[in-house]
PDB file of N, CA and C in Angstrom:
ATOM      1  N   UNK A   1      21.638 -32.308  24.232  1.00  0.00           N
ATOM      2  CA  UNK A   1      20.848 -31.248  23.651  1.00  0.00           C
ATOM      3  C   UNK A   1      19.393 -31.403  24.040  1.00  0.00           C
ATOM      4  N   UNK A   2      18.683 -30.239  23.911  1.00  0.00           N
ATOM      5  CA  UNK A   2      17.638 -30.325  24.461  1.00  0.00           C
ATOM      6  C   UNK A   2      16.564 -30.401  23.225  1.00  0.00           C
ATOM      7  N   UNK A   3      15.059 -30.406  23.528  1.00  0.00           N
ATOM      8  CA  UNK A   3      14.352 -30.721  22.258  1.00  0.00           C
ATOM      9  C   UNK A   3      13.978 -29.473  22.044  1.00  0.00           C
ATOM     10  N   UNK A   4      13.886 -28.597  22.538  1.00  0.00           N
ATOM     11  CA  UNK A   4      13.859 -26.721  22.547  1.00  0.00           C
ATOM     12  C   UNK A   4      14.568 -26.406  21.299  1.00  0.00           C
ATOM     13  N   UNK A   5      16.148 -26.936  21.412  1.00  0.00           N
ATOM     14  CA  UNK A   5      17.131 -26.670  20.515  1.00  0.00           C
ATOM     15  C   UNK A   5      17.553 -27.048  19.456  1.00  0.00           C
ATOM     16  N   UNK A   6      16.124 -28.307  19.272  1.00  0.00           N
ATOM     17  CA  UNK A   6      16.349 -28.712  17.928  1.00  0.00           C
ATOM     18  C   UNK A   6      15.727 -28.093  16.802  1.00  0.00           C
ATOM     19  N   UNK A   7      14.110 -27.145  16.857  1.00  0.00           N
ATOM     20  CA  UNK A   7      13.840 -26.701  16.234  1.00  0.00           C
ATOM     21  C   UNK A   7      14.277 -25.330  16.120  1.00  0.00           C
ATOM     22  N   UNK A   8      14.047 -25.021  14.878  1.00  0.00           N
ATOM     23  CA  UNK A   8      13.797 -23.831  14.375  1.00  0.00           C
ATOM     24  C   UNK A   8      12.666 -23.252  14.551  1.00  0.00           C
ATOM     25  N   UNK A   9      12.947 -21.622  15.471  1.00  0.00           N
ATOM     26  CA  UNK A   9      11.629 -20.839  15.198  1.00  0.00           C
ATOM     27  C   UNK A   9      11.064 -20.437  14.131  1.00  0.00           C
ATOM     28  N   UNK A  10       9.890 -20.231  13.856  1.00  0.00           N
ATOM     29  CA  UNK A  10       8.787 -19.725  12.656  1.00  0.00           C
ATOM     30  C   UNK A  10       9.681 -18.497  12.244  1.00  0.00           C
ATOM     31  N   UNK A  11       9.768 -17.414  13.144  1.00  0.00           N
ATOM     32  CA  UNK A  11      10.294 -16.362  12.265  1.00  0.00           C
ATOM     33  C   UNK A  11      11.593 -15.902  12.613  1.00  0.00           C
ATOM     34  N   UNK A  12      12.349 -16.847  13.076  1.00  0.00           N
ATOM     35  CA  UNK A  12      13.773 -16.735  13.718  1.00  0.00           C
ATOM     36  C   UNK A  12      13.429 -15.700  15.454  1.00  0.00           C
ATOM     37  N   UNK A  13      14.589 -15.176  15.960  1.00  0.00           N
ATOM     38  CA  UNK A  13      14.648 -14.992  17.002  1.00  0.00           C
ATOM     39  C   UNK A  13      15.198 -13.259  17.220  1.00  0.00           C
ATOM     40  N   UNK A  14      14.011 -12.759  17.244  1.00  0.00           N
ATOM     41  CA  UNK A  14      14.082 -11.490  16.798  1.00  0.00           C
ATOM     42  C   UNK A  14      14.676 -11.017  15.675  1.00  0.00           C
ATOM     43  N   UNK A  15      13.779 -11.210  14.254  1.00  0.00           N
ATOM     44  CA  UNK A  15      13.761 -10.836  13.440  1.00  0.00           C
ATOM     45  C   UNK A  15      13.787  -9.163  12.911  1.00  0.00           C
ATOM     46  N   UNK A  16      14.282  -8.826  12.168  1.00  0.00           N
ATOM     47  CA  UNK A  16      13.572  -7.007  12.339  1.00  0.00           C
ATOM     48  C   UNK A  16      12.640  -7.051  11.338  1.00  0.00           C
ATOM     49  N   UNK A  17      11.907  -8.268  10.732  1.00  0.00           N
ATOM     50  CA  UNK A  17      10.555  -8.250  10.477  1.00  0.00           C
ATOM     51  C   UNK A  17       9.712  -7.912  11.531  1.00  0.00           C
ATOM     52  N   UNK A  18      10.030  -8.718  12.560  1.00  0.00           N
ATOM     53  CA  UNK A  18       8.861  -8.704  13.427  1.00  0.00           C
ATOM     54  C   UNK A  18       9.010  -7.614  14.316  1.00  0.00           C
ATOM     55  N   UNK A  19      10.219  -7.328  14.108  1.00  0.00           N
ATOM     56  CA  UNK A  19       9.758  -6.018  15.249  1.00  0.00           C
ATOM     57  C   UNK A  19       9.172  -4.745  14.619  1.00  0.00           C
ATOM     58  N   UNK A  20       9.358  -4.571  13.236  1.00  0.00           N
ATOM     59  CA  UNK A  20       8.849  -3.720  12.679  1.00  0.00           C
ATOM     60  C   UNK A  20       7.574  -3.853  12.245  1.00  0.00           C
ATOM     61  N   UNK A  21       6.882  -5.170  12.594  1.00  0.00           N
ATOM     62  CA  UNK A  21       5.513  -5.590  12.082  1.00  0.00           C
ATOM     63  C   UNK A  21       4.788  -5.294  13.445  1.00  0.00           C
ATOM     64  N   UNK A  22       5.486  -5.598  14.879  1.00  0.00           N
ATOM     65  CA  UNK A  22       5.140  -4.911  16.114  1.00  0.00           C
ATOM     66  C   UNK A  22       5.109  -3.679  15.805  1.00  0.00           C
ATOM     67  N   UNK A  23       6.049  -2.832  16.001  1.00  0.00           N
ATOM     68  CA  UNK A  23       6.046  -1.306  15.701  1.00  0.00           C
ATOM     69  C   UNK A  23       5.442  -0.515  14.810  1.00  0.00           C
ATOM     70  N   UNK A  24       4.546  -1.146  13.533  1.00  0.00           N
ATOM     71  CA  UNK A  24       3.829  -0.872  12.921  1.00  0.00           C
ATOM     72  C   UNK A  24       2.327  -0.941  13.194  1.00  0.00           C
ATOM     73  N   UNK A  25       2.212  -1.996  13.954  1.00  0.00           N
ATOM     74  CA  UNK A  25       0.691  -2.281  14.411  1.00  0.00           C
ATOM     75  C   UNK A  25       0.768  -1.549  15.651  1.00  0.00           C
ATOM     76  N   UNK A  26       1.489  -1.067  16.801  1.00  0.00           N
ATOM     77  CA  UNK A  26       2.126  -0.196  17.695  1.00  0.00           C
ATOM     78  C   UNK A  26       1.386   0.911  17.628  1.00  0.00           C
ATOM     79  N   UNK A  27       1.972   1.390  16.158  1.00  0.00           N
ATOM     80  CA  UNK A  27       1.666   2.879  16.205  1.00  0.00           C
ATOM     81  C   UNK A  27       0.073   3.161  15.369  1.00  0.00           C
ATOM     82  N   UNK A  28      -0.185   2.292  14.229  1.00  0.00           N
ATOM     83  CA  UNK A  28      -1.980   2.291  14.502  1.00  0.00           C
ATOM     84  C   UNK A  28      -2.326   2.078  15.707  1.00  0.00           C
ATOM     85  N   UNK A  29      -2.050   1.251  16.369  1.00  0.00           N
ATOM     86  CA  UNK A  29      -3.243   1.603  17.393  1.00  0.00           C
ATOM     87  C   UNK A  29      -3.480   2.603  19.004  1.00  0.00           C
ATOM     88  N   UNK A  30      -1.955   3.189  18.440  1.00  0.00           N
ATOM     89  CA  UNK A  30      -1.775   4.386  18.971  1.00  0.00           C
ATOM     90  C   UNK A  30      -2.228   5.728  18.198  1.00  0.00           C
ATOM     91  N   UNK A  31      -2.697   5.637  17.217  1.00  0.00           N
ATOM     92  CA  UNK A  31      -3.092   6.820  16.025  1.00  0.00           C
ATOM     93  C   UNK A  31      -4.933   6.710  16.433  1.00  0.00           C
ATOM     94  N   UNK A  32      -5.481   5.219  16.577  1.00  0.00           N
ATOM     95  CA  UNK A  32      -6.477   5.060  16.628  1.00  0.00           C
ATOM     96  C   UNK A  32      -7.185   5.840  18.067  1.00  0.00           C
ATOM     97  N   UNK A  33      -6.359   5.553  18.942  1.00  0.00           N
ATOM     98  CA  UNK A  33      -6.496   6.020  20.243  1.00  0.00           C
ATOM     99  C   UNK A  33      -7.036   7.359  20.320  1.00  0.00           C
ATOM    100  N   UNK A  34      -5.557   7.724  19.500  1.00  0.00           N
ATOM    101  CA  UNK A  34      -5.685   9.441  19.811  1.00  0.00           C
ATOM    102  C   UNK A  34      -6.967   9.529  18.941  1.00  0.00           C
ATOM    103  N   UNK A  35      -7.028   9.289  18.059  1.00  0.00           N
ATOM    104  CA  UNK A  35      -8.793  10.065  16.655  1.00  0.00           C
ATOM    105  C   UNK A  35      -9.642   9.507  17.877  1.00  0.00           C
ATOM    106  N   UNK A  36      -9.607   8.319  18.680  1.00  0.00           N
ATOM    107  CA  UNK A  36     -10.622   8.534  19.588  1.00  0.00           C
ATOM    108  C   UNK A  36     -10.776   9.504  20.275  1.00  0.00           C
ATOM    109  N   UNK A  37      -9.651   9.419  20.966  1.00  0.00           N
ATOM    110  CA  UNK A  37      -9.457  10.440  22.059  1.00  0.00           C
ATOM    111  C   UNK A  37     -10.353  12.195  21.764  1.00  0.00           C
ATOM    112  N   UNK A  38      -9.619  12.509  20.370  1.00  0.00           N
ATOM    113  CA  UNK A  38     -10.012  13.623  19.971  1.00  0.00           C
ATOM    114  C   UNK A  38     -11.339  14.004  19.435  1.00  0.00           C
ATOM    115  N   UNK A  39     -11.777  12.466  19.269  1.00  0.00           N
ATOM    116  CA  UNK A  39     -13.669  12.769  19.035  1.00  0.00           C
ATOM    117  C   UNK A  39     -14.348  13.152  20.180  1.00  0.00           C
ATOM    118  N   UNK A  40     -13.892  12.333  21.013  1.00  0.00           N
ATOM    119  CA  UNK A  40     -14.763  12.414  22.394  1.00  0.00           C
ATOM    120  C   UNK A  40     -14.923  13.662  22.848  1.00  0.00           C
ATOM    121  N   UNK A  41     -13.550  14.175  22.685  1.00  0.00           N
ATOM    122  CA  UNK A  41     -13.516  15.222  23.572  1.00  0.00           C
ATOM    123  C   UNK A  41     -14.080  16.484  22.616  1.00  0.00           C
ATOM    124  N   UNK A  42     -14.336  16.594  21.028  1.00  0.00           N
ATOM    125  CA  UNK A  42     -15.231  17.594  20.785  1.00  0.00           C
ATOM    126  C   UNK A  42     -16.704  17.328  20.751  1.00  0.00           C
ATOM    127  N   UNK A  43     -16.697  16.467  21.142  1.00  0.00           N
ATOM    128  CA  UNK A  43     -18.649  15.710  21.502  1.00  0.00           C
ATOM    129  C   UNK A  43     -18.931  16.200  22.257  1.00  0.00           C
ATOM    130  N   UNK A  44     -18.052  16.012  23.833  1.00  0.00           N
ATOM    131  CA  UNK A  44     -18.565  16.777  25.115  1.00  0.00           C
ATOM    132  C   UNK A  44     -18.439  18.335  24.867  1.00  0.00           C
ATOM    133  N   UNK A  45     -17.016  18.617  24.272  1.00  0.00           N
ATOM    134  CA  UNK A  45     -17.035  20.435  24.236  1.00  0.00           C
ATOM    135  C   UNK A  45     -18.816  20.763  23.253  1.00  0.00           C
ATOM    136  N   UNK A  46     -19.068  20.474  22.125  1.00  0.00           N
ATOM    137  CA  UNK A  46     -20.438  20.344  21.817  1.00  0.00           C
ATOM    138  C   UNK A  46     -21.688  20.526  22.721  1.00  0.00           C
ATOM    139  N   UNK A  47     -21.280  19.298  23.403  1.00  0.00           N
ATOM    140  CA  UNK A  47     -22.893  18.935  24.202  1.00  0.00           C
ATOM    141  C   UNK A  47     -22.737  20.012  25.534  1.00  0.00           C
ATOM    142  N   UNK A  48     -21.741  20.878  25.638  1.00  0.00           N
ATOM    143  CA  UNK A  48     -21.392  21.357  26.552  1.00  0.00           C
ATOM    144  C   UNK A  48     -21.829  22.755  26.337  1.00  0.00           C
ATOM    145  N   UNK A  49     -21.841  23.217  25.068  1.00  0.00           N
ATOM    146  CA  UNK A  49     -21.806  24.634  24.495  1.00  0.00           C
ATOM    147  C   UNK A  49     -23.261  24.849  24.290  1.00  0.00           C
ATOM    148  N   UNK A  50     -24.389  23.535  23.918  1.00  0.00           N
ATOM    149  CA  UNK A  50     -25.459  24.011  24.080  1.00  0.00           C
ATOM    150  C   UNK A  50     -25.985  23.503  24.798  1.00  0.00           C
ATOM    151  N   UNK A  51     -25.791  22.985  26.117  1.00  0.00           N
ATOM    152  CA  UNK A  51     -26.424  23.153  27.595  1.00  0.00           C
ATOM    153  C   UNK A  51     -26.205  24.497  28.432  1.00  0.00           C
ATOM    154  N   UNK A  52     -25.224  24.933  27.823  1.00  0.00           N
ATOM    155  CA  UNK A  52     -24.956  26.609  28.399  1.00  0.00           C
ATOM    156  C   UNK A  52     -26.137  27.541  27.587  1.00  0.00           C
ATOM    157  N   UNK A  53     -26.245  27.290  26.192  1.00  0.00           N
ATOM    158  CA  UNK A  53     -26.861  28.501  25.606  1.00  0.00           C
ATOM    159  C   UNK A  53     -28.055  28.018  26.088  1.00  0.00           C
ATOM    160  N   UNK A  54     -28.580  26.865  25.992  1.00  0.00           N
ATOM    161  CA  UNK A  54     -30.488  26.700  26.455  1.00  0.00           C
ATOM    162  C   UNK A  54     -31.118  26.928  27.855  1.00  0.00           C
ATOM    163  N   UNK A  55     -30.144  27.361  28.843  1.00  0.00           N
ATOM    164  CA  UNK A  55     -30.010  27.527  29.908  1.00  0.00           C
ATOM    165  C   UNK A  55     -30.438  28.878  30.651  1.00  0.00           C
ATOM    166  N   UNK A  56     -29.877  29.822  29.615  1.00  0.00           N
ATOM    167  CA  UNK A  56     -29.825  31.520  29.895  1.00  0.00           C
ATOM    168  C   UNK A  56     -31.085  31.641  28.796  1.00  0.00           C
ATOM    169  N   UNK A  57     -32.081  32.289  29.624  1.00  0.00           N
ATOM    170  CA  UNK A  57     -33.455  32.745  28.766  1.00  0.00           C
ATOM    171  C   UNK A  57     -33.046  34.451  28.856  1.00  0.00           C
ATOM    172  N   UNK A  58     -33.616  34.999  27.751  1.00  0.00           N
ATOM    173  CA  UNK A  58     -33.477  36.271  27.754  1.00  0.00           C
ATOM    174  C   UNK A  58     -34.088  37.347  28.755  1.00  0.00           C
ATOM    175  N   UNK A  59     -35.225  36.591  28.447  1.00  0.00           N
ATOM    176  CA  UNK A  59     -36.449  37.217  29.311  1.00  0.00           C
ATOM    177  C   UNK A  59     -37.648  36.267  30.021  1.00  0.00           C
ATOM    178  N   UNK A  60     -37.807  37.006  31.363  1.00  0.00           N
ATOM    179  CA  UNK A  60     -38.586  35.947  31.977  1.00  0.00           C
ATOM    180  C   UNK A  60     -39.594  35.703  31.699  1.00  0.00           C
ATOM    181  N   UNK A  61     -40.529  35.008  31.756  1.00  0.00           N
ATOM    182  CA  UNK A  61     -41.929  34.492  31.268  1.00  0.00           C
ATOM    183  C   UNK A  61     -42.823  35.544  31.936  1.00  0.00           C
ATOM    184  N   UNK A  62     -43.584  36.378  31.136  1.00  0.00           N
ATOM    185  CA  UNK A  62     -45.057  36.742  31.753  1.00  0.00           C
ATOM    186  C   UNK A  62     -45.886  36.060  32.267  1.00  0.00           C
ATOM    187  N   UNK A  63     -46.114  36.528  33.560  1.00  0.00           N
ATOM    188  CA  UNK A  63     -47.428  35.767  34.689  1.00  0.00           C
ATOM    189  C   UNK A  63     -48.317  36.540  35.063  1.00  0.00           C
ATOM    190  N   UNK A  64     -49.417  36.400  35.141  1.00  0.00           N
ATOM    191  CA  UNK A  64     -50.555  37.477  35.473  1.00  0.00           C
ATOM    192  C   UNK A  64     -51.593  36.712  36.947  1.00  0.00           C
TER     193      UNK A  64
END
């Protein structure tokens, strides 16, 4: 026998604790992603909407 095979693992050998403690931390930080994801992208639509409006002047400047 080998000395591998004498112990016992900490949380046995694929537990469905642990895979559900994987698959739980999994999907936060797949939830986290996306709320990132989805900030970013109304920051730029934002910073985007008023670089268009400050851009177009109504009327041109009087020069004499």
């Amino acid at each position: 026998m080998s000395k591998t095979d004498d112990k016992p693992e900490a949380g046995g050998n694929g537990s469905w604790a642990a895979k559900a403690a994987l698959a739980g931390a999994g999907a936060a930080i797949g939830s986290a992603a996306i709320a990132a994801a989805l900030l970013y992208a109304s920051q730029r639509k934002d910073r985007a909407d008023k670089a268009k409006a400050a851009v177009t002047p109504t009327l041109p400047p009087e020069t004499d």
